[in-house]
N, C-alpha and C. Protein backbone atom coordinates (compact mmCIF):
# COMPACT_ATOMS: atom_id res chain seq x y z
N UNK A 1 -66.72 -10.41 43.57
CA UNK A 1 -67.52 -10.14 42.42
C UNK A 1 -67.71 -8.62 42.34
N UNK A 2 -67.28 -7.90 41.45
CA UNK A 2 -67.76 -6.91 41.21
C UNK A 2 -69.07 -6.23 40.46
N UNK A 3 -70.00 -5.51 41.50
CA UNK A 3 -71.10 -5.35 41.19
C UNK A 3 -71.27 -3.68 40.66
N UNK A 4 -72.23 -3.14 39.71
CA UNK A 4 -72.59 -2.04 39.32
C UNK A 4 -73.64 -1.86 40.06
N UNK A 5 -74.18 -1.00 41.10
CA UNK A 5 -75.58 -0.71 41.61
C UNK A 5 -75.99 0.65 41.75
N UNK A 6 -77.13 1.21 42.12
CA UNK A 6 -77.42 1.90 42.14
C UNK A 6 -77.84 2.34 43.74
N UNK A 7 -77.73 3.69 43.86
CA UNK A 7 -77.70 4.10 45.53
C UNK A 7 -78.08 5.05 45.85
N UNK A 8 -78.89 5.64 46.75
CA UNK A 8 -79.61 7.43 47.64
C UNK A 8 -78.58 7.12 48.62
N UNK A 9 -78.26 8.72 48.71
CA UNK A 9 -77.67 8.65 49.75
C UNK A 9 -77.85 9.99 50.43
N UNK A 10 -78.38 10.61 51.45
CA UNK A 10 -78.33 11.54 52.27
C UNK A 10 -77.20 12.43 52.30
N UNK A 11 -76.79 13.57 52.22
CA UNK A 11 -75.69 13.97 52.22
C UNK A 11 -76.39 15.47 53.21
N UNK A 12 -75.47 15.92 54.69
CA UNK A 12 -75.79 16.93 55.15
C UNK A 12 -74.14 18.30 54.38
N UNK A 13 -74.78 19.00 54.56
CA UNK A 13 -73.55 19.99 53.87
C UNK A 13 -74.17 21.19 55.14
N UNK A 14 -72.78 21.91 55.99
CA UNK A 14 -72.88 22.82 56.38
C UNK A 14 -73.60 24.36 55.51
N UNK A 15 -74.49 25.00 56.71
CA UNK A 15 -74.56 25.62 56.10
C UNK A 15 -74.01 27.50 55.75
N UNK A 16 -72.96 27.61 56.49
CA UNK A 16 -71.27 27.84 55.96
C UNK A 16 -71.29 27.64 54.92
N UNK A 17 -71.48 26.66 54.59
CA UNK A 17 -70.62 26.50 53.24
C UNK A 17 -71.42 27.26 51.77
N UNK A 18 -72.33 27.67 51.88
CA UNK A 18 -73.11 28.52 51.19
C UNK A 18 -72.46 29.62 50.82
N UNK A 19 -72.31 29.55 48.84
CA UNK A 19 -71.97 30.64 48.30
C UNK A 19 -72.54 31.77 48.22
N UNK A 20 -72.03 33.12 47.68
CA UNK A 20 -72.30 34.51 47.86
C UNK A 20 -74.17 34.66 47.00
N UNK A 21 -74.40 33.22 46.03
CA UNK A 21 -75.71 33.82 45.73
C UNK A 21 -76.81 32.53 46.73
N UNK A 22 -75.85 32.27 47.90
CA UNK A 22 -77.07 31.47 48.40
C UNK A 22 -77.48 29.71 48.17
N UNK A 23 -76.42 29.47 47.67
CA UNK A 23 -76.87 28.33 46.83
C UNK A 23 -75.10 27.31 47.35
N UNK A 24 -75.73 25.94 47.07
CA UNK A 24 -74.33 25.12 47.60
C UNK A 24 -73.53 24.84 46.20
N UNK A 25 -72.58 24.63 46.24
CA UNK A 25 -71.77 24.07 44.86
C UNK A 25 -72.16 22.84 44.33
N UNK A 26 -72.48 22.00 43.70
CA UNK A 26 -72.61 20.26 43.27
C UNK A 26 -71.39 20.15 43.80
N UNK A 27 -70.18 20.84 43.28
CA UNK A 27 -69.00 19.97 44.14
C UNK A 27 -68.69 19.93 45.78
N UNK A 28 -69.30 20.52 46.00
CA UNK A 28 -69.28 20.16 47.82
C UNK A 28 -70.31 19.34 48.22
N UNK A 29 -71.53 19.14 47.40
CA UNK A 29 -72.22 18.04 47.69
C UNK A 29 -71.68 16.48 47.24
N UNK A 30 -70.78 16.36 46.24
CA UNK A 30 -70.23 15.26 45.47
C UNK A 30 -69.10 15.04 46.59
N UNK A 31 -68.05 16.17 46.87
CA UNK A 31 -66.91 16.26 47.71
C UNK A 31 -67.42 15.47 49.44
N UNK A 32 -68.68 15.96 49.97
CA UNK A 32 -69.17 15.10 50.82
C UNK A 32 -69.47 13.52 51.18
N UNK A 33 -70.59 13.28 49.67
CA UNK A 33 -70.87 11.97 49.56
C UNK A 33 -69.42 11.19 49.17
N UNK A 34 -68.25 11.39 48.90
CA UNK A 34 -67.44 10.87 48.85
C UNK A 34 -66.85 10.43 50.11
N UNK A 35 -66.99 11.43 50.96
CA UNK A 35 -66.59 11.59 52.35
C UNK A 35 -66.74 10.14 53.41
N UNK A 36 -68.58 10.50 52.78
CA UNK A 36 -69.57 9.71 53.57
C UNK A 36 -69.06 8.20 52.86
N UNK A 37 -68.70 7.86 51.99
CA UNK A 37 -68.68 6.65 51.24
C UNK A 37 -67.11 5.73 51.75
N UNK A 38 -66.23 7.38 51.96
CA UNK A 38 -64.94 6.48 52.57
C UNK A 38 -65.08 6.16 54.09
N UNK A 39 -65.95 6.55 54.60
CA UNK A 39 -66.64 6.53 56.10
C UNK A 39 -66.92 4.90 56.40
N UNK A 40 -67.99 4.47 54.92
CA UNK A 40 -68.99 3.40 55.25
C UNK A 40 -68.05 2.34 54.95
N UNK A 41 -66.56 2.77 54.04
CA UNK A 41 -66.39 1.38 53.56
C UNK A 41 -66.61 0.57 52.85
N UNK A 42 -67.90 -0.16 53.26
CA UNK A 42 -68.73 -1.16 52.76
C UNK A 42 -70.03 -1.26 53.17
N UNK A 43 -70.72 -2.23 52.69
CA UNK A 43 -71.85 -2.59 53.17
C UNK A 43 -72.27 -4.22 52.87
N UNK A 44 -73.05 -4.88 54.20
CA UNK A 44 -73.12 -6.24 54.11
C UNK A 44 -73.21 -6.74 52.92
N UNK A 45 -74.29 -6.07 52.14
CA UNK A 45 -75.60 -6.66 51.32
C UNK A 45 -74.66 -6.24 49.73
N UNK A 46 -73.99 -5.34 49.88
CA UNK A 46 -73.08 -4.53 48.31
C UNK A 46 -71.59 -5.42 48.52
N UNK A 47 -71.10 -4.92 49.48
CA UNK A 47 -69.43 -4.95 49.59
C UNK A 47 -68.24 -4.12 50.04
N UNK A 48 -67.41 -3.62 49.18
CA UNK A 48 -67.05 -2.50 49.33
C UNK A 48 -66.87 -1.70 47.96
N UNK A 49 -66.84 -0.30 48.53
CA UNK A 49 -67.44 0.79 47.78
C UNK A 49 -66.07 1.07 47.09
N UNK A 50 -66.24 0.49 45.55
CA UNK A 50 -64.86 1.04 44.64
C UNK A 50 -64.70 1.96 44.30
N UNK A 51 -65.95 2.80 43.58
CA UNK A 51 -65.82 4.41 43.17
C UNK A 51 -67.41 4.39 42.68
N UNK A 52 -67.38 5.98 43.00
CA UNK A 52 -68.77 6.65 42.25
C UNK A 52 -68.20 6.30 40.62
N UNK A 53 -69.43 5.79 39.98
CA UNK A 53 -68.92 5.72 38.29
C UNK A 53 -70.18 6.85 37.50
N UNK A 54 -71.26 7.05 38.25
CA UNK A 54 -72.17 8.45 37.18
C UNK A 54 -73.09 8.81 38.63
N UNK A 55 -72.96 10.05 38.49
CA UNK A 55 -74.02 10.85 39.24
C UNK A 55 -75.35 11.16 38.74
N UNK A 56 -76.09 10.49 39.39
CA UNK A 56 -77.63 10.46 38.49
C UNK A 56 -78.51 12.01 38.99
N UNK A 57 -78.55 12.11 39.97
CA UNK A 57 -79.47 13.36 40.65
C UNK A 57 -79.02 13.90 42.15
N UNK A 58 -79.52 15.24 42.14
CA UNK A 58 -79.06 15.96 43.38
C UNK A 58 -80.81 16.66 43.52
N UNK A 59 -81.22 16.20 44.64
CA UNK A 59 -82.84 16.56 44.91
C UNK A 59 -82.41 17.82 45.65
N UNK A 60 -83.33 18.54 45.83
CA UNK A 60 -83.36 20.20 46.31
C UNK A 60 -83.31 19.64 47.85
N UNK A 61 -82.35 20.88 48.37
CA UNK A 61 -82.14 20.95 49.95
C UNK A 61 -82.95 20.98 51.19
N UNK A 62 -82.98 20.20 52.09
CA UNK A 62 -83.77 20.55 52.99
C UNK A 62 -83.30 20.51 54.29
N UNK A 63 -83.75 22.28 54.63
CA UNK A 63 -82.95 22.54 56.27
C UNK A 63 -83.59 21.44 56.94
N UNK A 64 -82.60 21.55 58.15
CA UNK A 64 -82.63 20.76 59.35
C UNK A 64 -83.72 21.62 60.07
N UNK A 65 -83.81 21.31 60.93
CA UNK A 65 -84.32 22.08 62.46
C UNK A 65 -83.66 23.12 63.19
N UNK A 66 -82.49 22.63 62.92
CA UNK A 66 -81.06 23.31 63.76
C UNK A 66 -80.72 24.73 62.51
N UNK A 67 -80.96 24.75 61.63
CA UNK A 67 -80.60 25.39 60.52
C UNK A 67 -79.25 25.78 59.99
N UNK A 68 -78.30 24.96 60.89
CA UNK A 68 -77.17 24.44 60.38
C UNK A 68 -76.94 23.79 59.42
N UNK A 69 -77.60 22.86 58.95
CA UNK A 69 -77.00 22.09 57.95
C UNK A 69 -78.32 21.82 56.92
N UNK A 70 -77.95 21.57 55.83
CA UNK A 70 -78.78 21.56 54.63
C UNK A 70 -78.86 20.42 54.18
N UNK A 71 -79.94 19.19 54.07
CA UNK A 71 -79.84 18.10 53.48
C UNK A 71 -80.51 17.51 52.50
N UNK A 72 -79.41 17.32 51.81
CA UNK A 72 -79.41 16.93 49.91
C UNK A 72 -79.56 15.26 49.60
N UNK A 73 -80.36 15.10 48.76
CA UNK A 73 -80.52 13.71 48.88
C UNK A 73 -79.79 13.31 47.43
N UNK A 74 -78.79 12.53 46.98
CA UNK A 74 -77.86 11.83 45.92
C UNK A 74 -78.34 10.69 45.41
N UNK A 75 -78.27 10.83 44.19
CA UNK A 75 -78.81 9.73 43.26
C UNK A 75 -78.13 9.44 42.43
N UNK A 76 -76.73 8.35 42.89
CA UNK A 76 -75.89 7.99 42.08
C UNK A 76 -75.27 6.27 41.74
N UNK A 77 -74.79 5.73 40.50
CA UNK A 77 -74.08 4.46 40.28
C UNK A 77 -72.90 4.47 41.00
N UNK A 78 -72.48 3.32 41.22
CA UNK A 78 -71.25 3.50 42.19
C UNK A 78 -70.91 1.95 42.07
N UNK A 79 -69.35 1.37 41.91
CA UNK A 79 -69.05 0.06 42.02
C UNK A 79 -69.04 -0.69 43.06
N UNK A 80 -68.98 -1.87 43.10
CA UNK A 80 -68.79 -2.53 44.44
C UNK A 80 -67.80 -3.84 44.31
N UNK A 81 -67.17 -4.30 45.09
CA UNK A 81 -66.87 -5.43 45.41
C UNK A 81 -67.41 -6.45 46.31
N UNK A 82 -67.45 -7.13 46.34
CA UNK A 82 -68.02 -8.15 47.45
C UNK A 82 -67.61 -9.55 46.84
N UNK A 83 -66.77 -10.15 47.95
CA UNK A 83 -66.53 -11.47 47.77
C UNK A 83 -67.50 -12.59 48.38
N UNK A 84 -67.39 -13.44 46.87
CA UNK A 84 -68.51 -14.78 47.58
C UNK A 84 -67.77 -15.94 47.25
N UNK A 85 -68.33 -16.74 48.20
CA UNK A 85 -67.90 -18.29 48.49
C UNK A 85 -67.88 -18.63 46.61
N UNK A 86 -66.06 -19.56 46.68
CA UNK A 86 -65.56 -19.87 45.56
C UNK A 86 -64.88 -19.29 44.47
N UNK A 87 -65.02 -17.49 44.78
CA UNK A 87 -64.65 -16.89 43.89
C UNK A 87 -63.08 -16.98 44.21
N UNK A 88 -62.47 -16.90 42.73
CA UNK A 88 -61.01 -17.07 43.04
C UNK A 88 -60.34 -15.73 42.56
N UNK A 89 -59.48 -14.96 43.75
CA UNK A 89 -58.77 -13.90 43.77
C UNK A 89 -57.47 -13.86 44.12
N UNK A 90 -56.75 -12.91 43.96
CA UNK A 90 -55.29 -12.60 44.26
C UNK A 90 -55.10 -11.86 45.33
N UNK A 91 -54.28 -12.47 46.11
CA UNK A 91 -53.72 -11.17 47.49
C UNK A 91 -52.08 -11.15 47.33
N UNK A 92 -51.96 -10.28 48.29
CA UNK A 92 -50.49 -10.76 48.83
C UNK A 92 -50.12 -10.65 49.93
N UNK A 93 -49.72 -11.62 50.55
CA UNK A 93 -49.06 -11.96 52.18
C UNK A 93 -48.47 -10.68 52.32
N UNK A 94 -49.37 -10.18 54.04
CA UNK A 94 -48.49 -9.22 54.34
C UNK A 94 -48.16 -10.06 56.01
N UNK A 95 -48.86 -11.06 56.76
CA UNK A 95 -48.36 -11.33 57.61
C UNK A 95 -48.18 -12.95 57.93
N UNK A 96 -47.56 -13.39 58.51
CA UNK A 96 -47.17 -15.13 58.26
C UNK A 96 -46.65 -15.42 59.70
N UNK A 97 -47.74 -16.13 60.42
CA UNK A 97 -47.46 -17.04 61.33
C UNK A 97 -47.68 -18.38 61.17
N UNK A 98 -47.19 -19.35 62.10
CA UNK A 98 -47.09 -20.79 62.14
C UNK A 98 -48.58 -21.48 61.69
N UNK A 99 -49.97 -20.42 61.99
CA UNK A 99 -51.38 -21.08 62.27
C UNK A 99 -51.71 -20.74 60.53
N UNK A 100 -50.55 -19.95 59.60
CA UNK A 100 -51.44 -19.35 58.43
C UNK A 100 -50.99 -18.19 57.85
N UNK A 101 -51.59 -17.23 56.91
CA UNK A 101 -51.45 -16.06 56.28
C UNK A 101 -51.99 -15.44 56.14
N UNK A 102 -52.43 -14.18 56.56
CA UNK A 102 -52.41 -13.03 56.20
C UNK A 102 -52.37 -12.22 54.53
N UNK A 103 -53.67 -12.04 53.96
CA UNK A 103 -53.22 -11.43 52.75
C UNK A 103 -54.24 -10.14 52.62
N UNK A 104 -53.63 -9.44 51.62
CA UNK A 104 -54.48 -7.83 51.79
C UNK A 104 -54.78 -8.09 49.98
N UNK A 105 -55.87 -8.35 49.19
CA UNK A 105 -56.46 -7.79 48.16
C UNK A 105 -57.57 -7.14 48.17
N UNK A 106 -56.89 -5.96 47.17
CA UNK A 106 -57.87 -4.65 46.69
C UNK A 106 -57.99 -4.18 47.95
N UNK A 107 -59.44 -3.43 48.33
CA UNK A 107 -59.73 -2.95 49.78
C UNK A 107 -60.15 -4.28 51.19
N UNK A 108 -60.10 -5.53 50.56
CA UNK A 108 -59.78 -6.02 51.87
C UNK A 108 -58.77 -6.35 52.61
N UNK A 109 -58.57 -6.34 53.69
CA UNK A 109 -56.92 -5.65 54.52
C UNK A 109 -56.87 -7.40 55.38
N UNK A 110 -58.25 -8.00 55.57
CA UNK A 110 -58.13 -8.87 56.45
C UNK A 110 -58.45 -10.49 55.60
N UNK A 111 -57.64 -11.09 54.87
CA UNK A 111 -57.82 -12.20 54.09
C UNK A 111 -57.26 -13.11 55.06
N UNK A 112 -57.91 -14.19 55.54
CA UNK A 112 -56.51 -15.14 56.30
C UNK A 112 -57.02 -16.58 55.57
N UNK A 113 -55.36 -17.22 55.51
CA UNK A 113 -55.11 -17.99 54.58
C UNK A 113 -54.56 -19.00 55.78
N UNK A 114 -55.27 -20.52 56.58
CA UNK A 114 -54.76 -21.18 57.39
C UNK A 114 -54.06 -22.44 56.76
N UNK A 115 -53.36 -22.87 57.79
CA UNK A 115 -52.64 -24.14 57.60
C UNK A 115 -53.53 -25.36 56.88
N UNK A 116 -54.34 -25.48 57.35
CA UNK A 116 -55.68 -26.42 57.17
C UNK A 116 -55.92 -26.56 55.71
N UNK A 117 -55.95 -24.96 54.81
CA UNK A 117 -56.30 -25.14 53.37
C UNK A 117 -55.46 -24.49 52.89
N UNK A 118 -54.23 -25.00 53.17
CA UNK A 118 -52.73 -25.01 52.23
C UNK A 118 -52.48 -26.66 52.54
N UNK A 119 -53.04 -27.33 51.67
CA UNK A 119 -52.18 -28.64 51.45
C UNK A 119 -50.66 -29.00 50.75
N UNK A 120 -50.03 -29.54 51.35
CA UNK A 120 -48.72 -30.13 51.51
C UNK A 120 -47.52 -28.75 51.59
N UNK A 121 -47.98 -28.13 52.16
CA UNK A 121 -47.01 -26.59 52.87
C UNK A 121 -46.93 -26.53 54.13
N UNK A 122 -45.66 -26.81 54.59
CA UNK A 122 -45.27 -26.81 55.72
C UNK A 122 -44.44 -25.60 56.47
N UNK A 123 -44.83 -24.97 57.96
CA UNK A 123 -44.17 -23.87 58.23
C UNK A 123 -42.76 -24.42 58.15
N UNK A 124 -41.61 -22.95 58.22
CA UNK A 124 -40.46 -23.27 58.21
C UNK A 124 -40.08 -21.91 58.84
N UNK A 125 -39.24 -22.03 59.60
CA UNK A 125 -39.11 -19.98 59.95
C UNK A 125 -37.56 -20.35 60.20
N UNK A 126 -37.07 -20.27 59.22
CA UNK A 126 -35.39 -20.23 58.89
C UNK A 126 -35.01 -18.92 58.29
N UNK A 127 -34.86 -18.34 59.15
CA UNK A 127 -34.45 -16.37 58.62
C UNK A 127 -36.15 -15.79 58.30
N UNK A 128 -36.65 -15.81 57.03
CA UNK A 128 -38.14 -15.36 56.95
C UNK A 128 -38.97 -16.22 57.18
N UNK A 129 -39.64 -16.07 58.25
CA UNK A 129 -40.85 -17.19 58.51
C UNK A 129 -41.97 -17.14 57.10
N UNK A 130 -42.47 -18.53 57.08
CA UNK A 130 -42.88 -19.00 55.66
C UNK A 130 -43.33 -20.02 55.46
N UNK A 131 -43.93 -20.83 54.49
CA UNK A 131 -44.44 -21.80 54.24
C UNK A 131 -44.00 -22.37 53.02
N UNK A 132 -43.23 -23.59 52.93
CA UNK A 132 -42.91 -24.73 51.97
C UNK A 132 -43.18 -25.81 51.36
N UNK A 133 -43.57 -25.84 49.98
CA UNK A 133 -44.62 -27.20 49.85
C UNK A 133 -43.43 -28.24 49.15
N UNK A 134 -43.93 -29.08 49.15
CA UNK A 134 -43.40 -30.28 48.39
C UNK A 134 -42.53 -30.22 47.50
N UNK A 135 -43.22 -28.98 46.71
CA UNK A 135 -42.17 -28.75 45.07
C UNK A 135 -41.03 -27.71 45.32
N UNK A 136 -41.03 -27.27 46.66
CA UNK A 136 -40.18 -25.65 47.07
C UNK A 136 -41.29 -24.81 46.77
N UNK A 137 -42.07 -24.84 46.01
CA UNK A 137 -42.85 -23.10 46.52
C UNK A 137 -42.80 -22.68 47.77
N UNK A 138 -42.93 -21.32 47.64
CA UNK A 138 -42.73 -20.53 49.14
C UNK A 138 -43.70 -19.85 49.14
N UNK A 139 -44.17 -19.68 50.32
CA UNK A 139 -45.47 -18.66 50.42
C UNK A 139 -45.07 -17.68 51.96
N UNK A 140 -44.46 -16.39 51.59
CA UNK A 140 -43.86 -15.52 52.70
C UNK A 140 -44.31 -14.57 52.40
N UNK A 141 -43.98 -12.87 53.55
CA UNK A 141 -44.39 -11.77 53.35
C UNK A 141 -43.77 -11.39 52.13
N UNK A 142 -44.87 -10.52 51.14
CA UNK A 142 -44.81 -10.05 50.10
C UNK A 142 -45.27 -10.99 48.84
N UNK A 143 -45.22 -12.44 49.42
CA UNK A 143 -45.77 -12.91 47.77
C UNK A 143 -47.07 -12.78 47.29
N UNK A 144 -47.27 -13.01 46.20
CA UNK A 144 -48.63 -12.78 45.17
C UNK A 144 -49.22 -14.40 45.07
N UNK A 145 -50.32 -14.39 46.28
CA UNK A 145 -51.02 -15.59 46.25
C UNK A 145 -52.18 -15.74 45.40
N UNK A 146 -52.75 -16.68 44.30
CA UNK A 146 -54.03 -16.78 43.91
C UNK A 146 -54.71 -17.84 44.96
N UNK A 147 -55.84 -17.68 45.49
CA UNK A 147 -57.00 -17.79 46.58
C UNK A 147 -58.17 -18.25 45.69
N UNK A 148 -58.97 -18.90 46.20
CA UNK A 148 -60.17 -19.02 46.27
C UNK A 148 -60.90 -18.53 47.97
N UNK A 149 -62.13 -17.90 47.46
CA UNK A 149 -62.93 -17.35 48.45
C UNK A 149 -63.77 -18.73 49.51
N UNK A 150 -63.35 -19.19 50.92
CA UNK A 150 -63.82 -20.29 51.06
C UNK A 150 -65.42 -19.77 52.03
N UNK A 151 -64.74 -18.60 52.59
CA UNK A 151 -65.85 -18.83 53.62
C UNK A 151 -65.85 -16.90 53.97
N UNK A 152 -66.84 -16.32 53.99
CA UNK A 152 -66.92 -14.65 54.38
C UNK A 152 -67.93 -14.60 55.56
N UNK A 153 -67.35 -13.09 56.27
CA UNK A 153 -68.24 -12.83 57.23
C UNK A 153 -68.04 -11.39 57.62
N UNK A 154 -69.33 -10.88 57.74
CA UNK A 154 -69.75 -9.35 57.94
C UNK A 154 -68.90 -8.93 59.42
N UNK A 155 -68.40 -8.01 59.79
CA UNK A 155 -67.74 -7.61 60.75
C UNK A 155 -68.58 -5.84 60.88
N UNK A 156 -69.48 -6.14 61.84
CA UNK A 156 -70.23 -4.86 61.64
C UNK A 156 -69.30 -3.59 62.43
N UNK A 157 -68.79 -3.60 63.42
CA UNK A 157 -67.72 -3.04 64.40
C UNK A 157 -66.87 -2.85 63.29
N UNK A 158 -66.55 -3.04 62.75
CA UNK A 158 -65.30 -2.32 61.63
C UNK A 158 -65.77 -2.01 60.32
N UNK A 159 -66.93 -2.69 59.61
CA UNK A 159 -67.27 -1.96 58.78
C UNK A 159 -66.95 -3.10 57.43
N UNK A 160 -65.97 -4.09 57.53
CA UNK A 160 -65.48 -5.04 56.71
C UNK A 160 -65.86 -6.58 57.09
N UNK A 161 -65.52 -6.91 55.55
CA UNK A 161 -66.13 -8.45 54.98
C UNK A 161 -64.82 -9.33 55.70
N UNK A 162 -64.61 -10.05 56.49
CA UNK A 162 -63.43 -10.76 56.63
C UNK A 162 -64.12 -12.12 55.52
N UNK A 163 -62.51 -12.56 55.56
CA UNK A 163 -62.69 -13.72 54.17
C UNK A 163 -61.42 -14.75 54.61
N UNK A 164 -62.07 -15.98 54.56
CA UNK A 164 -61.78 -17.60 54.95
C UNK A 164 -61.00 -17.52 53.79
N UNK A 165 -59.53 -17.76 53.41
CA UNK A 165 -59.16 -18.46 51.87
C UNK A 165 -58.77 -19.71 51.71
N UNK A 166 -58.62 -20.63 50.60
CA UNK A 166 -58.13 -21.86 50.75
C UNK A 166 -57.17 -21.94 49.46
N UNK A 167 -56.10 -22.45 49.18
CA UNK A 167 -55.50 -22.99 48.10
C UNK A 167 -55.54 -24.38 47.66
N UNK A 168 -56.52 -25.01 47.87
CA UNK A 168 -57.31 -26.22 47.80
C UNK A 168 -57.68 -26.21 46.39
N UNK A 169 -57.09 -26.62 45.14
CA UNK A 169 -57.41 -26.68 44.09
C UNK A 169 -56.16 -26.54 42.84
N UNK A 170 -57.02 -26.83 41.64
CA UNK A 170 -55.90 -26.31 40.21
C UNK A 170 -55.88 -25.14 40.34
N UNK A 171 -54.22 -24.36 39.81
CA UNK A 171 -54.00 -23.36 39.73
C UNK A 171 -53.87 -22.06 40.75
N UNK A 172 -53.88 -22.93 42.18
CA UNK A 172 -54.24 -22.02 43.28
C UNK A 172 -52.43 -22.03 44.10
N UNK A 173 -52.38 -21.00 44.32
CA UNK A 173 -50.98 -20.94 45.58
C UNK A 173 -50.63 -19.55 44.68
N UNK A 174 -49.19 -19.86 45.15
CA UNK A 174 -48.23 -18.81 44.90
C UNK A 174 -48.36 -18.52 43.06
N UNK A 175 -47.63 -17.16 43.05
CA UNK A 175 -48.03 -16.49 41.54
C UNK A 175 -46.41 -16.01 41.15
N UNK A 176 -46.27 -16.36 40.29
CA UNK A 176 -44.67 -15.99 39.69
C UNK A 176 -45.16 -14.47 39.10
N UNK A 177 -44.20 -13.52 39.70
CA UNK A 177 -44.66 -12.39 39.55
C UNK A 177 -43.03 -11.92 38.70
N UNK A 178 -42.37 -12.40 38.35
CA UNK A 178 -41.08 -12.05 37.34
C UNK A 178 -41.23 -10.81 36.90
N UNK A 179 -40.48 -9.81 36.86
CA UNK A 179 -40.38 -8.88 35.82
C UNK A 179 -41.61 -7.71 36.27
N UNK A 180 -42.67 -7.58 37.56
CA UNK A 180 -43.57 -6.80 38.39
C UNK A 180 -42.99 -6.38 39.36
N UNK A 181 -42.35 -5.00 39.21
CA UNK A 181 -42.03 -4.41 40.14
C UNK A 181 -42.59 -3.43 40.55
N UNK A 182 -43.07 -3.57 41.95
CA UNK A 182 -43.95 -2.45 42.94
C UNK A 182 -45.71 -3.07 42.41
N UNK A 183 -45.86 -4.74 42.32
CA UNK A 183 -46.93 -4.90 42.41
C UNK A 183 -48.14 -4.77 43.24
N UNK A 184 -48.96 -4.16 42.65
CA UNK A 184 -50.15 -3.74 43.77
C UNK A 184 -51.40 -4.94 43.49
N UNK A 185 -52.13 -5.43 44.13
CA UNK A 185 -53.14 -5.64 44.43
C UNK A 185 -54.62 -5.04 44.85
């Protein structure tokens, strides 16, 4: 689900980095909190962090102790993603063993897609290891799977949402991608 929210965020800026009248640039304070934002990733409670979309406020600086660094407090909108139970999304297989799949959409890298909720797809590893259902669909590295979101969980050590998928439903599996070349997700 993609969410619009609103966010403070602390930003320290060397204080080096101070121009000839004394004063920091907005763009090295913006150039930071960007920094800080590809740092966090995500967050449990938001998701992950798609882009700053409006910069609301930059509060006046306040030294440290150390008088190294200068800290600016940010008052900006910013997108989010976060997947919840049922939502139905697109990945694409980047890894395929016998137990399941592997899919990477948008900024999540860790989607796994098991045997369990792929009904009537059976492994097959005849040249590309893969999965075969009933009708011939194939589900191997590189295809464009539509998912439903079955089950998520916070991974605080890395910073990311891992996500349960299932193809348990209408309209769910593999995606005829004809005529998309160099499709991204």
């Amino acid at each position: 689900m993609l969410c619009e929210i609103e966010c403070l965020q602390h930003v320290s800026i060397p204080t080096k980095d101070l121009d000839t009248n004394g004063t920091i640039p907005a763009s090295s304070i913006v150039t930071n909190l960007l920094k800080q934002l590809t740092i966090y990733k995500a967050l449990e409670e938001f998701g992950y962090f798609i882009g700053v979309t409006k910069l609301k406020a930059i509060k006046n600086g306040i030294n440290h102790e150390s008088k190294k660094y200068i800290d600016f407090l940010v008052a900006f909108n910013c997108r989010t993603l976060l997947p919840v139970k049922g939502e139905t999304m697109i990945g694409i297989v980047h890894s395929v063993n016998r137990f399941g799949v592997f899919l990477k959409s948008g900024p999540m890298k860790i989607v796994y897609l098991s045997t369990r909720k792929m009904p009537n797809y059976y492994y097959v590893d005849e040249g590309e290891p893969g999965f075969l259902s009933n009708d011939m669909s194939r589900i191997e590295k590189d295809v464009v799977v539509r998912f439903v979101v079955f089950a998520t969980r916070w991974n605080q050590r890395t910073r990311d949402i891992r996500v349960l998928a299932s193809i348990e439903g209408e309209s769910l599996g593999p995606v005829s991608t004809a005529g998309l070349d160099g499709f991204e997700v």
